[in-house]
C-alpha atoms as a PDB file:
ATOM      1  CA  UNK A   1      26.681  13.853  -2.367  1.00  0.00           C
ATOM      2  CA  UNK A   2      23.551  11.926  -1.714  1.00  0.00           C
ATOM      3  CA  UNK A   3      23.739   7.900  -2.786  1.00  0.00           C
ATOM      4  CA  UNK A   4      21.125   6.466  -4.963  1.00  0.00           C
ATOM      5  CA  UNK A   5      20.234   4.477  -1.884  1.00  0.00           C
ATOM      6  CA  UNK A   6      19.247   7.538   0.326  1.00  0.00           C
ATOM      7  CA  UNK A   7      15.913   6.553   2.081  1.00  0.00           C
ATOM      8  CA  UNK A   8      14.044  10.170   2.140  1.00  0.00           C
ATOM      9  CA  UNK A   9      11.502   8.960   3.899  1.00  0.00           C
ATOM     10  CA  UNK A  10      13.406   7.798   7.341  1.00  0.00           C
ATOM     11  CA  UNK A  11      12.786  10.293  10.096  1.00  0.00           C
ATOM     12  CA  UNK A  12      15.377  12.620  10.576  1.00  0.00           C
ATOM     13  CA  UNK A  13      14.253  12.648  14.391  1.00  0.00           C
ATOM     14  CA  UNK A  14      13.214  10.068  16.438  1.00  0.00           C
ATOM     15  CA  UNK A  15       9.513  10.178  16.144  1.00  0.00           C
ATOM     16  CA  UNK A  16       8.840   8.140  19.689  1.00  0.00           C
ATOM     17  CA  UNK A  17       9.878  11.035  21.892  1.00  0.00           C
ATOM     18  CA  UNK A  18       8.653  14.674  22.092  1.00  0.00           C
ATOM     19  CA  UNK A  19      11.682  16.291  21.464  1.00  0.00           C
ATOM     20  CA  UNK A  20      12.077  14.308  17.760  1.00  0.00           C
ATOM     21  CA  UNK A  21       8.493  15.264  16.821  1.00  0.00           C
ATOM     22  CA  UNK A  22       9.789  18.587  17.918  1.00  0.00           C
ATOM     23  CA  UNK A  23      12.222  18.674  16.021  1.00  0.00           C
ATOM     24  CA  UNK A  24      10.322  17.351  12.907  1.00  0.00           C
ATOM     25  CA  UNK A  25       7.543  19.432  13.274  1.00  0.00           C
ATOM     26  CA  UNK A  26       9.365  22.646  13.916  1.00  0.00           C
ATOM     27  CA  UNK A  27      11.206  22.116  10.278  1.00  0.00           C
ATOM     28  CA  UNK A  28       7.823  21.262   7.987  1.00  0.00           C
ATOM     29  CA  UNK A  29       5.359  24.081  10.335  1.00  0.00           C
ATOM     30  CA  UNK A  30       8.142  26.767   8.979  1.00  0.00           C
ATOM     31  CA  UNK A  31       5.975  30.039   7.696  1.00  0.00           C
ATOM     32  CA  UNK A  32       8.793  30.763   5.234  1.00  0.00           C
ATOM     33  CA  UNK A  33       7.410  28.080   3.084  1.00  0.00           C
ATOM     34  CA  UNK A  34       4.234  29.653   2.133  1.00  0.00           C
ATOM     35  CA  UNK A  35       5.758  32.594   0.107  1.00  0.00           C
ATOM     36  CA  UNK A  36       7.263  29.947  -1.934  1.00  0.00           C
ATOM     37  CA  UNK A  37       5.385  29.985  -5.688  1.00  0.00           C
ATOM     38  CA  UNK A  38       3.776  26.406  -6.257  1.00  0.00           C
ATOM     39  CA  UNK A  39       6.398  25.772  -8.814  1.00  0.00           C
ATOM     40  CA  UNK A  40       9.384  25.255  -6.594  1.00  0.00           C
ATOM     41  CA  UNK A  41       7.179  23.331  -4.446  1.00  0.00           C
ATOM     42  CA  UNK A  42       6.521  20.969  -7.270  1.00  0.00           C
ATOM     43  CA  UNK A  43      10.179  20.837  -7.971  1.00  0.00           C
ATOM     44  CA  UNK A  44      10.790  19.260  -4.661  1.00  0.00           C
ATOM     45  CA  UNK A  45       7.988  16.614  -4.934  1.00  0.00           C
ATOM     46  CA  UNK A  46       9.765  15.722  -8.305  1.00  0.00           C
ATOM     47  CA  UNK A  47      12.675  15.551  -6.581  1.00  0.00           C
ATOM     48  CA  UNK A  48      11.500  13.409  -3.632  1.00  0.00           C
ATOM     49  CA  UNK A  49       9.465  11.076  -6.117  1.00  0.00           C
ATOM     50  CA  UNK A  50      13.083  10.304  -7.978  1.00  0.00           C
ATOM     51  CA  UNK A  51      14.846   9.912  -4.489  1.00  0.00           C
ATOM     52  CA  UNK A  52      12.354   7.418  -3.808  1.00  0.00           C
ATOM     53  CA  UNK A  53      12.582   5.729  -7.231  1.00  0.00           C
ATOM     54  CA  UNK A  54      16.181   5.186  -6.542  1.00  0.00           C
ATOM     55  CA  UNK A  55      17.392   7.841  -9.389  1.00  0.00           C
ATOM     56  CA  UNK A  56      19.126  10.781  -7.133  1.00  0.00           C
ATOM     57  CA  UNK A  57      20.378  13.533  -9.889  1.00  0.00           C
ATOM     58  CA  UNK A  58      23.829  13.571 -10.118  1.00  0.00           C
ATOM     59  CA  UNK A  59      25.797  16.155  -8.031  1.00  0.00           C
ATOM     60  CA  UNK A  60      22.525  16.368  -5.328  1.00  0.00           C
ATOM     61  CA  UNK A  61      23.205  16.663  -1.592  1.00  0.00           C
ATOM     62  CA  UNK A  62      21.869  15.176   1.202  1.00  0.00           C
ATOM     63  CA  UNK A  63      21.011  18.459   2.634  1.00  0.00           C
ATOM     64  CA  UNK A  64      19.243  19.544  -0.835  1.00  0.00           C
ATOM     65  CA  UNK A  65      17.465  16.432  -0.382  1.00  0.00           C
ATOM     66  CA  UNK A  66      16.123  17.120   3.173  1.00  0.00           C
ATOM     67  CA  UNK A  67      15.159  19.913   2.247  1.00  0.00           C
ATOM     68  CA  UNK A  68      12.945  19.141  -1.024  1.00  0.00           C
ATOM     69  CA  UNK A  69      11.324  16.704   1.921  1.00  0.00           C
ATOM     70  CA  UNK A  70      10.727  19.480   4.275  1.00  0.00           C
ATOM     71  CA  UNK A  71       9.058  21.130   1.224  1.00  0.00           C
ATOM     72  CA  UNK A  72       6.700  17.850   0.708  1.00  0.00           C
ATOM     73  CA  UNK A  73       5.520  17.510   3.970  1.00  0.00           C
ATOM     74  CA  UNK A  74       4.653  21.504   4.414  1.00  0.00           C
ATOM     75  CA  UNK A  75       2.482  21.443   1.041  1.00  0.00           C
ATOM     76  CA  UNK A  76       1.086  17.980   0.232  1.00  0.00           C
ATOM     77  CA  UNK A  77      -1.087  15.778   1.956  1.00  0.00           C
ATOM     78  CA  UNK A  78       0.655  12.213   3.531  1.00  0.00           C
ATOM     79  CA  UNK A  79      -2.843  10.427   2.559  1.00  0.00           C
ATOM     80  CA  UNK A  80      -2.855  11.287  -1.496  1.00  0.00           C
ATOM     81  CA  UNK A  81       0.169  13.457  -2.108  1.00  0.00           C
ATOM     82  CA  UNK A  82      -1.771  16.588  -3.671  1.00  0.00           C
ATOM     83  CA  UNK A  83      -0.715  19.863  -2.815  1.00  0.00           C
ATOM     84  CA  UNK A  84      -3.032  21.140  -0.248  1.00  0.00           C
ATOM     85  CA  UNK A  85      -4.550  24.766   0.101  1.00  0.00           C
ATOM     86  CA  UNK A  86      -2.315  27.332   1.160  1.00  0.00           C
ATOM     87  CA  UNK A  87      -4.645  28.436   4.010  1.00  0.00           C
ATOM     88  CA  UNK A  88      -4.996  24.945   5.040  1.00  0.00           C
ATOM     89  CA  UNK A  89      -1.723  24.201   5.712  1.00  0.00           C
ATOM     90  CA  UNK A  90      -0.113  23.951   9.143  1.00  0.00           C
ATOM     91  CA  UNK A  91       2.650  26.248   7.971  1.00  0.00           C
ATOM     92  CA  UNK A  92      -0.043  28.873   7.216  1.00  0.00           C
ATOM     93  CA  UNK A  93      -1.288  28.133  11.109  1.00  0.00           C
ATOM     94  CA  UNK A  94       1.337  31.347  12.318  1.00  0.00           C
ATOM     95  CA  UNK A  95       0.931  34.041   9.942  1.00  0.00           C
ATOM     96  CA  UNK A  96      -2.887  33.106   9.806  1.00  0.00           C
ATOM     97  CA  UNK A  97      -3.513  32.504  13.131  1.00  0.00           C
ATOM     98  CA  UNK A  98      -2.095  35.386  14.815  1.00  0.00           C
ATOM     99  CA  UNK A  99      -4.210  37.779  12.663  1.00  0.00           C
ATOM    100  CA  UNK A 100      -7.422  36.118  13.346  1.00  0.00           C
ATOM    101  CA  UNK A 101      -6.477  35.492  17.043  1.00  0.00           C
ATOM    102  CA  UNK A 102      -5.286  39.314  17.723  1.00  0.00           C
ATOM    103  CA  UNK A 103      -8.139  40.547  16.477  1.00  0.00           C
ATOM    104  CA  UNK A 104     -10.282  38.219  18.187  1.00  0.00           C
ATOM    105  CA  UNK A 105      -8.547  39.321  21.798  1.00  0.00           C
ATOM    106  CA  UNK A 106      -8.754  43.257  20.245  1.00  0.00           C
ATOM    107  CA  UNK A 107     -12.528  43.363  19.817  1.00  0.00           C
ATOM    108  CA  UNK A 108     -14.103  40.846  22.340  1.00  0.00           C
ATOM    109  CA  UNK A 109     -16.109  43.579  24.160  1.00  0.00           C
ATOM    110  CA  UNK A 110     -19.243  44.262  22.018  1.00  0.00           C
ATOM    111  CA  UNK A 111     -21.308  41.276  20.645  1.00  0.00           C
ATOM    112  CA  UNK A 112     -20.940  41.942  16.458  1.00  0.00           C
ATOM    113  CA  UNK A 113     -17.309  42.181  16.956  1.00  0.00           C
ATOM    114  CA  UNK A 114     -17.336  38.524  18.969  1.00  0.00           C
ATOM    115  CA  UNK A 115     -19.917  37.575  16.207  1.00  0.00           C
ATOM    116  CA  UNK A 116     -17.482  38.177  13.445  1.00  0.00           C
ATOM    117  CA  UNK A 117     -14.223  37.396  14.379  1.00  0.00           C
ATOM    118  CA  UNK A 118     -15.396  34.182  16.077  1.00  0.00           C
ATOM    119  CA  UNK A 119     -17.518  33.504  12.548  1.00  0.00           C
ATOM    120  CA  UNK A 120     -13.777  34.460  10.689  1.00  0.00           C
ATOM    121  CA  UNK A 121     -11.910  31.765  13.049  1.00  0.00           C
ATOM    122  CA  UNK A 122     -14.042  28.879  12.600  1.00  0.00           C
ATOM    123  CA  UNK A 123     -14.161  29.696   9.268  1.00  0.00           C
ATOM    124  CA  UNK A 124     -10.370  29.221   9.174  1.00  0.00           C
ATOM    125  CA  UNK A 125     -10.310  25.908  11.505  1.00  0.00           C
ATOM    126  CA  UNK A 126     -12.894  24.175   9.462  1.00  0.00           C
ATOM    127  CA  UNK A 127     -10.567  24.549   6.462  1.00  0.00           C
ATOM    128  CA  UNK A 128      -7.710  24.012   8.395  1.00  0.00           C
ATOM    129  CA  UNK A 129      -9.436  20.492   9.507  1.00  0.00           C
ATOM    130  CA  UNK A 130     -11.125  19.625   6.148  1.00  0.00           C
ATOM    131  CA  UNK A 131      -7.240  19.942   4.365  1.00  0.00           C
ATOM    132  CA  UNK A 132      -5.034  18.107   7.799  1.00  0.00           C
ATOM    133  CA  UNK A 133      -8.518  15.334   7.678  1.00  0.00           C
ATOM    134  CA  UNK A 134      -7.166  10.952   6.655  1.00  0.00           C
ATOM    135  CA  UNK A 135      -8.003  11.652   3.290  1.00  0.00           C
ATOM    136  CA  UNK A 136      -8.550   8.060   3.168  1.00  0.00           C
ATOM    137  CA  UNK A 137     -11.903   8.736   4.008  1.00  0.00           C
ATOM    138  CA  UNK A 138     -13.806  10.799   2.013  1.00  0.00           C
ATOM    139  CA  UNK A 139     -16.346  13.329   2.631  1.00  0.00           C
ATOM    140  CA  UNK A 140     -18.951  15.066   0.660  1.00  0.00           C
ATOM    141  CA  UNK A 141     -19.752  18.864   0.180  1.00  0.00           C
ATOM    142  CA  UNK A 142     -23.100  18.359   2.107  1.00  0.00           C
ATOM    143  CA  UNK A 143     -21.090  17.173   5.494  1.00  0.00           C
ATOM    144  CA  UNK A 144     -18.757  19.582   4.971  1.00  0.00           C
ATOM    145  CA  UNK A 145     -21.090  22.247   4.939  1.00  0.00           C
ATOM    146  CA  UNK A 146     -23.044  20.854   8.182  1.00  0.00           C
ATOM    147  CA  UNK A 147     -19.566  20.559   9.640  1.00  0.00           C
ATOM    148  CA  UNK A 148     -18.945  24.210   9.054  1.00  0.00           C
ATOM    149  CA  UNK A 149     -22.186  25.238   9.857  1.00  0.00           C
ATOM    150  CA  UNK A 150     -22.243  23.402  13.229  1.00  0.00           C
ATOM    151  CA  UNK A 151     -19.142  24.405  14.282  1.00  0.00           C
ATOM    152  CA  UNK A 152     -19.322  27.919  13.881  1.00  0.00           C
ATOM    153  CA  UNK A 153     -22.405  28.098  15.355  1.00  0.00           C
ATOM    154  CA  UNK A 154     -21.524  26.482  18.387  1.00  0.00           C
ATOM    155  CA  UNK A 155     -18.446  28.898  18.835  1.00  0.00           C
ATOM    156  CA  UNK A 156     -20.820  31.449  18.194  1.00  0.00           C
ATOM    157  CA  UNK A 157     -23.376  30.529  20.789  1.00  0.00           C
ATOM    158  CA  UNK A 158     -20.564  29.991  23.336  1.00  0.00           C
ATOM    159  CA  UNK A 159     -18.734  33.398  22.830  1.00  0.00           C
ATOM    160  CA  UNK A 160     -22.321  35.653  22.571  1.00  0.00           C
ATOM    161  CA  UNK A 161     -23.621  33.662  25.764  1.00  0.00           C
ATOM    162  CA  UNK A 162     -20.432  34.378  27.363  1.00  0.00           C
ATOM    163  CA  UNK A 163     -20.080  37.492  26.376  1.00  0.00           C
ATOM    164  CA  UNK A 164     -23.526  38.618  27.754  1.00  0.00           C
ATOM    165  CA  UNK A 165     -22.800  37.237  30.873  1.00  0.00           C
ATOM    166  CA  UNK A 166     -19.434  38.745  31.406  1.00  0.00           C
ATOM    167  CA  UNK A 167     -20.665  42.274  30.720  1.00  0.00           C
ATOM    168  CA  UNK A 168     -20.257  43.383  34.186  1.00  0.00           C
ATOM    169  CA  UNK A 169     -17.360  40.830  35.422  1.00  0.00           C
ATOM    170  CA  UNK A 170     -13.651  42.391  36.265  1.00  0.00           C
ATOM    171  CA  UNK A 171     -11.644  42.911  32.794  1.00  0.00           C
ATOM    172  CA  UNK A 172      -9.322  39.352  33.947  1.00  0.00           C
ATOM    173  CA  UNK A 173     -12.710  37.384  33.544  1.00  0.00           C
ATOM    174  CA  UNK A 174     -14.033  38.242  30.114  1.00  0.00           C
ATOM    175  CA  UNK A 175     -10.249  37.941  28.588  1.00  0.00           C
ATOM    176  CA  UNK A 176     -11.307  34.310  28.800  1.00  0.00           C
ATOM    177  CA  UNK A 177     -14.436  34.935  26.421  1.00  0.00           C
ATOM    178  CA  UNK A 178     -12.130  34.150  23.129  1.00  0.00           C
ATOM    179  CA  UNK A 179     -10.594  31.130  24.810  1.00  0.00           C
ATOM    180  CA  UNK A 180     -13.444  29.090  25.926  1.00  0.00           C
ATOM    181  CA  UNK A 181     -14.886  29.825  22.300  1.00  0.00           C
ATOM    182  CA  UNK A 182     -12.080  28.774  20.399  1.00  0.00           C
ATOM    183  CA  UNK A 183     -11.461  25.839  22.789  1.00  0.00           C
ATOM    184  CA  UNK A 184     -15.588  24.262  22.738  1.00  0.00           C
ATOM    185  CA  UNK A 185     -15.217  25.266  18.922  1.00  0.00           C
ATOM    186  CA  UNK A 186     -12.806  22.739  18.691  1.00  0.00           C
ATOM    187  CA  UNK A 187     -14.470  19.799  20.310  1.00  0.00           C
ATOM    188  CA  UNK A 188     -16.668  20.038  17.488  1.00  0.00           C
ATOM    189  CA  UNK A 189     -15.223  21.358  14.881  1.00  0.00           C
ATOM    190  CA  UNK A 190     -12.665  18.509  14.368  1.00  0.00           C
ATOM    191  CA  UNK A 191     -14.785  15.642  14.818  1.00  0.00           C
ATOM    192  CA  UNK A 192     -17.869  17.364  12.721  1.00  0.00           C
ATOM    193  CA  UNK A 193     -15.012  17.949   9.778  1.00  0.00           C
ATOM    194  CA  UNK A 194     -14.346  14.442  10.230  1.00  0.00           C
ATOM    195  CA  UNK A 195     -17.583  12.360  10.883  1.00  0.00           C
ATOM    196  CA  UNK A 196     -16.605   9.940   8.107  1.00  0.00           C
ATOM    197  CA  UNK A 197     -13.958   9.014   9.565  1.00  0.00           C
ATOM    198  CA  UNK A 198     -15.900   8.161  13.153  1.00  0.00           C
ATOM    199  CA  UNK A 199     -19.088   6.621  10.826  1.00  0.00           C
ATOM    200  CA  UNK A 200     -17.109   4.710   8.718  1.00  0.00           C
ATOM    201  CA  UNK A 201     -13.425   4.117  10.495  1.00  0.00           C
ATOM    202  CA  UNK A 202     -10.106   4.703   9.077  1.00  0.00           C
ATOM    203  CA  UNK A 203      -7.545   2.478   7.339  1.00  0.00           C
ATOM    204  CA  UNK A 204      -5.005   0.678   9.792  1.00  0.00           C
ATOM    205  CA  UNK A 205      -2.378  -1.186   9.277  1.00  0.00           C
ATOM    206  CA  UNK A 206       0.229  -3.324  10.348  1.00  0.00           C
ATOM    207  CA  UNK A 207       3.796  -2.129  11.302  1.00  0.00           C
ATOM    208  CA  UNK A 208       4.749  -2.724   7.713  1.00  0.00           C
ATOM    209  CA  UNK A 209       2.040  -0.686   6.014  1.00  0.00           C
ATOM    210  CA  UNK A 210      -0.359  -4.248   5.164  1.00  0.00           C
ATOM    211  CA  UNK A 211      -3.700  -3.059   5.473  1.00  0.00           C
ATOM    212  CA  UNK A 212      -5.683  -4.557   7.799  1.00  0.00           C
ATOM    213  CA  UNK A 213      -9.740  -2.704   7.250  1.00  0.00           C
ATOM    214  CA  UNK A 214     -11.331   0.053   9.003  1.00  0.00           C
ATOM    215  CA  UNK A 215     -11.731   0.790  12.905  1.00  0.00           C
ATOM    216  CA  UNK A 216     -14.205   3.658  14.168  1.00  0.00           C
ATOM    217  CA  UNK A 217     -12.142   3.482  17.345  1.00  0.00           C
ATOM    218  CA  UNK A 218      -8.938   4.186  15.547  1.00  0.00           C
ATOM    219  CA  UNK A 219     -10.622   7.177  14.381  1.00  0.00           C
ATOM    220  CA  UNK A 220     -11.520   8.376  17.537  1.00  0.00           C
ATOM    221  CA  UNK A 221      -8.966   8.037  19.385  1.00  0.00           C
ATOM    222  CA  UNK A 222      -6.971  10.012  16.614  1.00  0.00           C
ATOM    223  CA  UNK A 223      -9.298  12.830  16.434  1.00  0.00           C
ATOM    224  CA  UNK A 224      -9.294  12.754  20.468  1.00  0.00           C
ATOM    225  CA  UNK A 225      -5.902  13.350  19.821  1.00  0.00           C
ATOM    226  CA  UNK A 226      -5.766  16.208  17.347  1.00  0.00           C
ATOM    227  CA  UNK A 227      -8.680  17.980  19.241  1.00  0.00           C
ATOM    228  CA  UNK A 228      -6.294  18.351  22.621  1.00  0.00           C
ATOM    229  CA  UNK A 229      -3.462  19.517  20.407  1.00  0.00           C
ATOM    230  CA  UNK A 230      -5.714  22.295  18.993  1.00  0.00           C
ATOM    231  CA  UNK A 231      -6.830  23.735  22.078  1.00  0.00           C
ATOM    232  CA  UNK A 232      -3.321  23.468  23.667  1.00  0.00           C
ATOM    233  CA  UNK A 233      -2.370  25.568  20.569  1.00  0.00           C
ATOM    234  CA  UNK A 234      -4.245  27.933  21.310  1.00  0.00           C
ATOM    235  CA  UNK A 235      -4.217  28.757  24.607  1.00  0.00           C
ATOM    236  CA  UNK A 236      -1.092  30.391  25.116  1.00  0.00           C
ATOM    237  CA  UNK A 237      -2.024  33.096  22.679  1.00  0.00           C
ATOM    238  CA  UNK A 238      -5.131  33.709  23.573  1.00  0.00           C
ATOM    239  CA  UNK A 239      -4.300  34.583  27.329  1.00  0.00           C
ATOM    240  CA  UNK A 240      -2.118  37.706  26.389  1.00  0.00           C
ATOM    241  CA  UNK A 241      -3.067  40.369  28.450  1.00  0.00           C
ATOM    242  CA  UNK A 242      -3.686  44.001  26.956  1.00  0.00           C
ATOM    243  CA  UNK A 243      -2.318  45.278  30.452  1.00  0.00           C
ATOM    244  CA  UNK A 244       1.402  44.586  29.608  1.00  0.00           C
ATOM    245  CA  UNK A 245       0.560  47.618  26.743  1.00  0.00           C
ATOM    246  CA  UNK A 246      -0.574  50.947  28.332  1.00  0.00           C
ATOM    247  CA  UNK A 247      -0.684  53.042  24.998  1.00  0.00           C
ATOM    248  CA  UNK A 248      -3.675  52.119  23.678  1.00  0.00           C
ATOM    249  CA  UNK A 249      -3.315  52.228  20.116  1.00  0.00           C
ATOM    250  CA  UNK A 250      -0.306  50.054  20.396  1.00  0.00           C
ATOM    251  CA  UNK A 251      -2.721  47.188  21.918  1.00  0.00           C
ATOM    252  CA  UNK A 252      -3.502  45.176  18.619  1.00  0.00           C
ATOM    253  CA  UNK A 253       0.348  45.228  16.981  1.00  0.00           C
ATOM    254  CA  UNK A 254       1.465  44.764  20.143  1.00  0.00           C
ATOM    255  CA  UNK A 255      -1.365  42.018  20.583  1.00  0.00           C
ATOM    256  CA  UNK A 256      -0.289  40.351  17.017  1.00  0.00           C
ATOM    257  CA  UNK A 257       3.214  40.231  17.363  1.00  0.00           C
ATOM    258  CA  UNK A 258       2.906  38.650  21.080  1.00  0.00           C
ATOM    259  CA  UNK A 259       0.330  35.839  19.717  1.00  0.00           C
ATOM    260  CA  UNK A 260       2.153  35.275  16.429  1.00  0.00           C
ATOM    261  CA  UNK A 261       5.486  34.849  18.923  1.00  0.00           C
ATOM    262  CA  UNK A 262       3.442  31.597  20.745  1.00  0.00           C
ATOM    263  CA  UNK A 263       2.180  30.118  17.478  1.00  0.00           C
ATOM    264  CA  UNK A 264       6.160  29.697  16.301  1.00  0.00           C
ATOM    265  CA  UNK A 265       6.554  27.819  19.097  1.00  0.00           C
ATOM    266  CA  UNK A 266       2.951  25.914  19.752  1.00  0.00           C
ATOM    267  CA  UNK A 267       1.954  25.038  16.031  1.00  0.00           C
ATOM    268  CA  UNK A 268       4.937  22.299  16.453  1.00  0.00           C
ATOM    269  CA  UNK A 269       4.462  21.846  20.050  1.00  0.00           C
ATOM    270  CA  UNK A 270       1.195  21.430  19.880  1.00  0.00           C
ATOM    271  CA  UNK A 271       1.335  18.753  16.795  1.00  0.00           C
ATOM    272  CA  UNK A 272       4.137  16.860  18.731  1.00  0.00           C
ATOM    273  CA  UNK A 273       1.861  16.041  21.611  1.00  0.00           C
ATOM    274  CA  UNK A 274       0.675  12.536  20.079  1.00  0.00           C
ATOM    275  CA  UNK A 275       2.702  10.522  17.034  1.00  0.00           C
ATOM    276  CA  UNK A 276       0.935  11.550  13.784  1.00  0.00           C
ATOM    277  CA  UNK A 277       1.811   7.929  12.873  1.00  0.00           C
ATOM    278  CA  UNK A 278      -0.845   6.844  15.644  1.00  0.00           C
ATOM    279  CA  UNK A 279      -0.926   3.071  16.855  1.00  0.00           C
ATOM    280  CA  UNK A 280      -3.785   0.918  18.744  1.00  0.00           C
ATOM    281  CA  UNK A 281      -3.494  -2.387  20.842  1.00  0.00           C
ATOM    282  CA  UNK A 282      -5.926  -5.239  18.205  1.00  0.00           C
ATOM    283  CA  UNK A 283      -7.334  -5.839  21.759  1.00  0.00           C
ATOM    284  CA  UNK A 284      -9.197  -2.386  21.694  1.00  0.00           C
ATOM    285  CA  UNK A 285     -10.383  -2.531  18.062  1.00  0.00           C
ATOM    286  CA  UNK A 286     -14.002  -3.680  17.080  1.00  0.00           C
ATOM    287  CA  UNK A 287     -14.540  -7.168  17.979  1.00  0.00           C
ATOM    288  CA  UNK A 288     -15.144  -7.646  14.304  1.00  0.00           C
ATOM    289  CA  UNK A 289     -11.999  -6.520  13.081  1.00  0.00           C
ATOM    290  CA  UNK A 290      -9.831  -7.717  15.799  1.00  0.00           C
ATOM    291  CA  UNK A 291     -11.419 -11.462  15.405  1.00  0.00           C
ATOM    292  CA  UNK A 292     -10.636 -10.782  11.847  1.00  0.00           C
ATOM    293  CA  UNK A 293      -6.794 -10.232  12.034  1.00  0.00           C
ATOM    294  CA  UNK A 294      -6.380 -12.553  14.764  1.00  0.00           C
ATOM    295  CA  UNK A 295      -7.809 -15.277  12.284  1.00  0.00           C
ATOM    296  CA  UNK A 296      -5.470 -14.237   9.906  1.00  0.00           C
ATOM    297  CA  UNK A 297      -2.160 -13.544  11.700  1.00  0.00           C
ATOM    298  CA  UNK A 298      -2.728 -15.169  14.936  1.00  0.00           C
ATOM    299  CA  UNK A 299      -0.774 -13.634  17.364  1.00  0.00           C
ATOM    300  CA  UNK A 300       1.700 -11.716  14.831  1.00  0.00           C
ATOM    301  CA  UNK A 301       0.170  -8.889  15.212  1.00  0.00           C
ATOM    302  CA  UNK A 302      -0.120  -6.871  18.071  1.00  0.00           C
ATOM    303  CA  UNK A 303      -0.790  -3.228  17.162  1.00  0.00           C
ATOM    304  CA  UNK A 304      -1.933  -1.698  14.093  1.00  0.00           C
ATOM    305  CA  UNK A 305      -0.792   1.815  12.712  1.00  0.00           C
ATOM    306  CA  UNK A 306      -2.757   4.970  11.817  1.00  0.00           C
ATOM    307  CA  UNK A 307      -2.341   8.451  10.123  1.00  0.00           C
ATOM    308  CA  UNK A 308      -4.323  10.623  12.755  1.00  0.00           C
ATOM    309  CA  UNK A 309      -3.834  13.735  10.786  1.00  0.00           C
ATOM    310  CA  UNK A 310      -3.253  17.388  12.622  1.00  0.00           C
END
């Protein structure tokens, strides 16, 4: 049985090295959790809320409590603790993504079908990066919809201009259409979903949560961060090769199953590149705010802490 002094929010996994975020990520990415009804999700944030109240229900285990966690972090944001869109979630990236991304490597030979699918994927990532954004920095329906309109625009441009261009090239050459739209996408899709956070910083602390203000550097080295992870994400999936399938109408299941195989593994690979708990040396901040903590805590502090989001 668990004690009443069971701290549910110590890593299970050491979150310095790849293999802990590994493991971490690999337990709150799990698909299985989106089937689950929004009722047994709010069960376990009940649950974790009284773990972390000190008031464990009598007769709970350790593993029962590990696993209302696992629950917590799949569905509700580390910034305000809602429950986040079901689409949005990271958990959502393997059964979402490998629909979107097989058709996308299906129909990349005629310019609607590039049109749409690339119009249905941004559409997805923009989401995806609006609910995984530091909610401590809010953002209004306006930037969000210049976000979403940039973005997918930009993947658009890339993936028609591409795909003109590539008409005549050897089959191996325009397989790479989808993947160098996807991949530009996402150097602006994430920071365009974000621009609040890169106009107006994000919160950083100190190693013991003690907010210290707001660095725009902070933010962009985080989104730097999360940008790298997405295309690395991706790739692996979108480099399948319709070759290794010589019935034809077997391409797309085939197609599917092979990119929703990669996503199992690269959704938590991918997100266990860089620490989500994201730190910076006060040397590199703004000289504002590092003159500021310096005046306050001297030497004391030598790092502050960040939530770069995924």
């Amino acid at each position: 049985m668990a004690s009443r002094s069971f701290d549910i929010d110590a890593p299970r996994w050491d979150q310095s090295t790849f293999m802990g975020r590994l493991n971490h990520f690999f337990n709150v990415t799990d698909w299985r959790t989106v089937v689950l009804p929004d009722s047994r999700l709010d069960e376990a944030k009940a649950l974790v809320a009284q773990c972390r109240a000190g008031s464990v229900p009598p007769g709970t285990t350790e593993e029962q409590l590990h696993y209302a966690k696992k629950l917590y972090d799949s569905a509700f944001h580390p910034d305000t603790g809602d429950r986040m869109n079901l689409i949005g979630r990271m958990s959502f990236q393997v059964p979402g993504g490998m629909a979107i991304t097989g058709f996308m490597l299906q129909f990349y030979r005629t310019v609607p079908a590039v049109v749409f699918w690339q119009w249905v994927n941004q559409s997805f990532n923009a989401l995806v990066n609006y609910t995984n954004r530091n909610a401590a920095s809010p953002i209004t329906p306006k930037q969000i919809g210049v976000a979403y309109v940039t973005a997918t625009s930009t993947a658009l441009a890339t993936a028609v201009g591409l795909n003109l261009y590539t008409k005549k090239a050897p089959p191996l050459v325009a397989r790479w259409v989808p993947f160098a739209a996807v991949a530009s996408a996402n150097c602006v899709n994430v920071p365009m979903m974000r621009q609040q956070e890169i106009l107006n910083g994000i919160a950083v602390t100190d190693e013991n949560g003690n907010k210290l203000g707001h660095s725009t550097k902070a933010a962009v080295k985080g989104i730097t961060q999360v940008v790298v992870s997405r295309i690395t994400m991706a790739a692996p999936g979108m480099s399948t090769q319709r070759s290794l399938v010589r019935i034809t109408f077997l391409h797309g299941p085939i197609q599917v199953m092979l990119v929703g195989g990669f996503l199992v593994f690269m959704v938590p690979a991918a997100c266990s590149l860089f620490p989500q708990r994201c730190s910076m040396a006060v040397s590199k901040l703004e000289p504002e705010l590092r003159d500021s903590i310096v005046s306050r805590y001297g030497d004391a502090v030598q790092r502050v802490y960040f939530n770069k989001g995924l």
